[in-house]
N, C-alpha and C. Protein backbone atom coordinates (compact mmCIF):
# COMPACT_ATOMS: atom_id res chain seq x y z
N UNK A 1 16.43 168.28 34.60
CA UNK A 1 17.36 167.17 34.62
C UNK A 1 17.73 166.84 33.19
N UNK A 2 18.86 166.81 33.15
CA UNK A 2 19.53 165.92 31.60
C UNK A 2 19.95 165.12 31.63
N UNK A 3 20.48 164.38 30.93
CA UNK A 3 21.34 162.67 30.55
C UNK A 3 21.08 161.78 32.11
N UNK A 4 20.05 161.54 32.37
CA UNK A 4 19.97 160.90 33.27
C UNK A 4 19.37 159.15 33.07
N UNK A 5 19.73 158.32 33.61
CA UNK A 5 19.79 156.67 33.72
C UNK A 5 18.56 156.02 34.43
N UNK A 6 17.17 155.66 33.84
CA UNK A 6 15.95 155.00 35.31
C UNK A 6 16.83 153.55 34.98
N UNK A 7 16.68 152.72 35.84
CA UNK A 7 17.15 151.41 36.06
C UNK A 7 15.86 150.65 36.52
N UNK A 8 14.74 149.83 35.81
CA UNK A 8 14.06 148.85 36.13
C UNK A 8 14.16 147.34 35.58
N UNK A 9 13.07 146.43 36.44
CA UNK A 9 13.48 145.28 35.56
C UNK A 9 12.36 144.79 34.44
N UNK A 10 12.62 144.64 33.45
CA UNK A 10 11.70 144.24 32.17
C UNK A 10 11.31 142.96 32.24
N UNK A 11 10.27 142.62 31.44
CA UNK A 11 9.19 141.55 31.38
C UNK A 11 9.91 140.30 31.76
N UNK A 12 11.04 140.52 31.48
CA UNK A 12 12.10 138.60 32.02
C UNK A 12 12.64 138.96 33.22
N UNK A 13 11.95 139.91 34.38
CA UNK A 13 12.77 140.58 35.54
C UNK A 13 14.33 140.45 35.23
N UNK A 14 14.51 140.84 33.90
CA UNK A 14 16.09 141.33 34.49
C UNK A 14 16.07 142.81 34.36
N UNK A 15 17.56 143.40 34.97
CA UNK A 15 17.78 144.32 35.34
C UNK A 15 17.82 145.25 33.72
N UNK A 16 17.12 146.85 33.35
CA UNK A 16 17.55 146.80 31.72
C UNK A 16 17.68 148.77 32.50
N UNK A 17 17.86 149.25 31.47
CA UNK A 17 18.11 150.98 32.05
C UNK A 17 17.27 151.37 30.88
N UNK A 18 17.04 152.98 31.13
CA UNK A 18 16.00 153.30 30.09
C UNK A 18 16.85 155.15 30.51
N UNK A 19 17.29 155.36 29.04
CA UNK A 19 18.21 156.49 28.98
C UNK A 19 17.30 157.98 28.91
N UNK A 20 17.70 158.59 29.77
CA UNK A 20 16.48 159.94 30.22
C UNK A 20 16.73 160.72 29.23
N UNK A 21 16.96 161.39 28.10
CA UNK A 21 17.59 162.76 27.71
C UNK A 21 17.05 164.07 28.85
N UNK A 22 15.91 164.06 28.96
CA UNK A 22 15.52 165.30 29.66
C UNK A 22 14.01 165.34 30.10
N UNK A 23 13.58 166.16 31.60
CA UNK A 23 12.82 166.27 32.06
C UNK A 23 12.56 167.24 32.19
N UNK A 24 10.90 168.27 32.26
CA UNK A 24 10.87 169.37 31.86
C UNK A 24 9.77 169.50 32.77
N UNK A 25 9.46 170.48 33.41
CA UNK A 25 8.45 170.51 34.02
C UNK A 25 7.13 171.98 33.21
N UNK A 26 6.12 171.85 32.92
CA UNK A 26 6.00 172.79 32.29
C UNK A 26 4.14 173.02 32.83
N UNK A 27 3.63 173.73 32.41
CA UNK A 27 1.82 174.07 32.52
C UNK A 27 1.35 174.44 31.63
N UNK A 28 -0.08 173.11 31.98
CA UNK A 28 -1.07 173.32 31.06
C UNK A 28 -1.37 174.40 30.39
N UNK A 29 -2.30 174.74 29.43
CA UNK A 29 -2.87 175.96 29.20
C UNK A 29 -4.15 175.77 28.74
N UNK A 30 -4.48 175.37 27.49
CA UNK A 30 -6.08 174.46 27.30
C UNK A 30 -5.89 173.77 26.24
N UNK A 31 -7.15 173.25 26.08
CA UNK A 31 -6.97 172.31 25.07
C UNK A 31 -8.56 172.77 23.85
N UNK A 32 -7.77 172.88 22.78
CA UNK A 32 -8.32 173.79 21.32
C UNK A 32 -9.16 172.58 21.03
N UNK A 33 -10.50 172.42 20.30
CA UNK A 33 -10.94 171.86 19.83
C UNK A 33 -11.81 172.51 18.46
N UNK A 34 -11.12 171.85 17.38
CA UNK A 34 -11.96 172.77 15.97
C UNK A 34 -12.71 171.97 15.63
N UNK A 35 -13.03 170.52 15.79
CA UNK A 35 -14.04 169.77 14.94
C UNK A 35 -15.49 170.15 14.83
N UNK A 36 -15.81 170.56 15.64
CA UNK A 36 -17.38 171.13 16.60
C UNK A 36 -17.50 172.37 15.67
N UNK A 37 -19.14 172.15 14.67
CA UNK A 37 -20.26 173.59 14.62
C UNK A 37 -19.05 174.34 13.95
N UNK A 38 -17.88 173.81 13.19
CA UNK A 38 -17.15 174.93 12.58
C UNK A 38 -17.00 175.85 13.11
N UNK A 39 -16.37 175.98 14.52
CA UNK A 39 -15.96 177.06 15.41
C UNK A 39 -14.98 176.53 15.76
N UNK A 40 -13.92 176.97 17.05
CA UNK A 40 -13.14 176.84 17.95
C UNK A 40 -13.77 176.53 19.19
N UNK A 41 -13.43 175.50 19.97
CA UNK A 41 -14.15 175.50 21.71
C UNK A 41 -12.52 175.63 21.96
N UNK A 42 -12.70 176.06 23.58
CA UNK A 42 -11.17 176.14 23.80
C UNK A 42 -12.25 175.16 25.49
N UNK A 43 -11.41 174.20 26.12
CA UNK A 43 -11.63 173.80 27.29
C UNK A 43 -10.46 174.34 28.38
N UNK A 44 -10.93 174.88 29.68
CA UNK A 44 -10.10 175.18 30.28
C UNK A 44 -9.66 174.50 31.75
N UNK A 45 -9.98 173.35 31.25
CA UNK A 45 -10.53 172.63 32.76
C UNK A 45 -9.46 172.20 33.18
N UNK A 46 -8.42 171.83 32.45
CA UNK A 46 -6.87 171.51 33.22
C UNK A 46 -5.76 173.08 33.26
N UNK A 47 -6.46 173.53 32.68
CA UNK A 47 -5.29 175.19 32.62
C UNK A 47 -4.56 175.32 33.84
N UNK A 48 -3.38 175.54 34.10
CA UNK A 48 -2.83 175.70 34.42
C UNK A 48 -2.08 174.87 35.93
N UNK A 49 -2.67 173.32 35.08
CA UNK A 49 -2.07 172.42 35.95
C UNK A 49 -0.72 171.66 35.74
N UNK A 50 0.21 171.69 36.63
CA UNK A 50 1.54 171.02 35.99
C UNK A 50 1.82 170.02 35.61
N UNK A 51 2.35 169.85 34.53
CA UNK A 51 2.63 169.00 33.59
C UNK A 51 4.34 168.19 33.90
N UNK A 52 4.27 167.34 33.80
CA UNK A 52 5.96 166.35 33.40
C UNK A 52 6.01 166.08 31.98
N UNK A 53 7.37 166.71 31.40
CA UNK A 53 7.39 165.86 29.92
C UNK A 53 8.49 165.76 30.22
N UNK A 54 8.58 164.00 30.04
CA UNK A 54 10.24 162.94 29.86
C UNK A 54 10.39 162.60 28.51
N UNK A 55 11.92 163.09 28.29
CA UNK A 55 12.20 162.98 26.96
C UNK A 55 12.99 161.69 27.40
N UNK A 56 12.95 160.22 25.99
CA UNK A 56 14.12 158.97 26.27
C UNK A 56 14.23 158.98 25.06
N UNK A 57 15.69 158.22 25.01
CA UNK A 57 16.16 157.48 23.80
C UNK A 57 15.12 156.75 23.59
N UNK A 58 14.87 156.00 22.23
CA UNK A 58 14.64 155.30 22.10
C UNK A 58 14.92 153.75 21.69
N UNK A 59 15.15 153.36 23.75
CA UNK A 59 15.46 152.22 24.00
C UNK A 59 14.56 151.00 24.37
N UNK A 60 13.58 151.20 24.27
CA UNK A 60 12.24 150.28 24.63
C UNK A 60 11.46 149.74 23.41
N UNK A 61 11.41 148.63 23.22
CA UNK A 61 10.80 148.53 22.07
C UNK A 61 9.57 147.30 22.26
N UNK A 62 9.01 147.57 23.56
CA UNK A 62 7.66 146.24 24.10
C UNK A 62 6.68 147.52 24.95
N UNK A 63 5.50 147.01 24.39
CA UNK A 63 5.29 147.75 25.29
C UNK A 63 4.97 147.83 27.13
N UNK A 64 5.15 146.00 27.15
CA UNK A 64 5.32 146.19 28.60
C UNK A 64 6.42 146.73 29.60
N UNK A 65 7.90 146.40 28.43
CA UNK A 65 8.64 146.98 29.01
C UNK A 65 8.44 148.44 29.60
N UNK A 66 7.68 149.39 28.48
CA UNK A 66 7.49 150.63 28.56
C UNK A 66 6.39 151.20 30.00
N UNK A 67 5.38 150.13 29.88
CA UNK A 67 4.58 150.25 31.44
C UNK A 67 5.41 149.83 32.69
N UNK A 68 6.60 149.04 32.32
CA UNK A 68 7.28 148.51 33.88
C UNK A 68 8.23 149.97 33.69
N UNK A 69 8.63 150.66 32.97
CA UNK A 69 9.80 151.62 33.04
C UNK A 69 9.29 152.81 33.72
N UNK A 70 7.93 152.84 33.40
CA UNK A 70 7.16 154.14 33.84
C UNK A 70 6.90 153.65 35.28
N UNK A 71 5.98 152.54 35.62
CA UNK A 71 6.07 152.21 36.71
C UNK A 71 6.68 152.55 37.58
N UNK A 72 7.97 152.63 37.55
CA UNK A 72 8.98 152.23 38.62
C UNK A 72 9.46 153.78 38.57
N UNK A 73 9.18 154.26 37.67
CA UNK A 73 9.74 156.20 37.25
C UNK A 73 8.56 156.70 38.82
């Protein structure tokens, strides 16, 4: 999805929009950890579970607004 519009209502319930650029659907792979014994751990415990990344303008600037926008997403 691109240029797409969520429409919720923000902390004064009024009506506010929150501008999508893009939604991506994509999968895990693992997650690298170098701090540890000066090695690499790699964890694989979410690998290859699907992921959502929403790209927005940045039109939100509270962060409750930002929990009611997701909310309602």
């Amino acid at each position: 999805m691109k240029n797409g519009i969520l429409q919720y209502f923000n902390k004064h319930n009024q009506l506010d929009e929150l501008q999508i650029t893009q939604i991506q659907l994509e999968q895990d792979s693992a997650k690298s950890n170098h701090e540890l014994w000066n090695c690499t751990l790699v964890d694989y415990n979410w690998s290859g579970c699907p992921l959502i990344e929403i790209v927005t303008e940045p039109t939100i600037h509270d962060p409750t607004n930002g929990w009611l926008a997701i909310k309602e997403l």
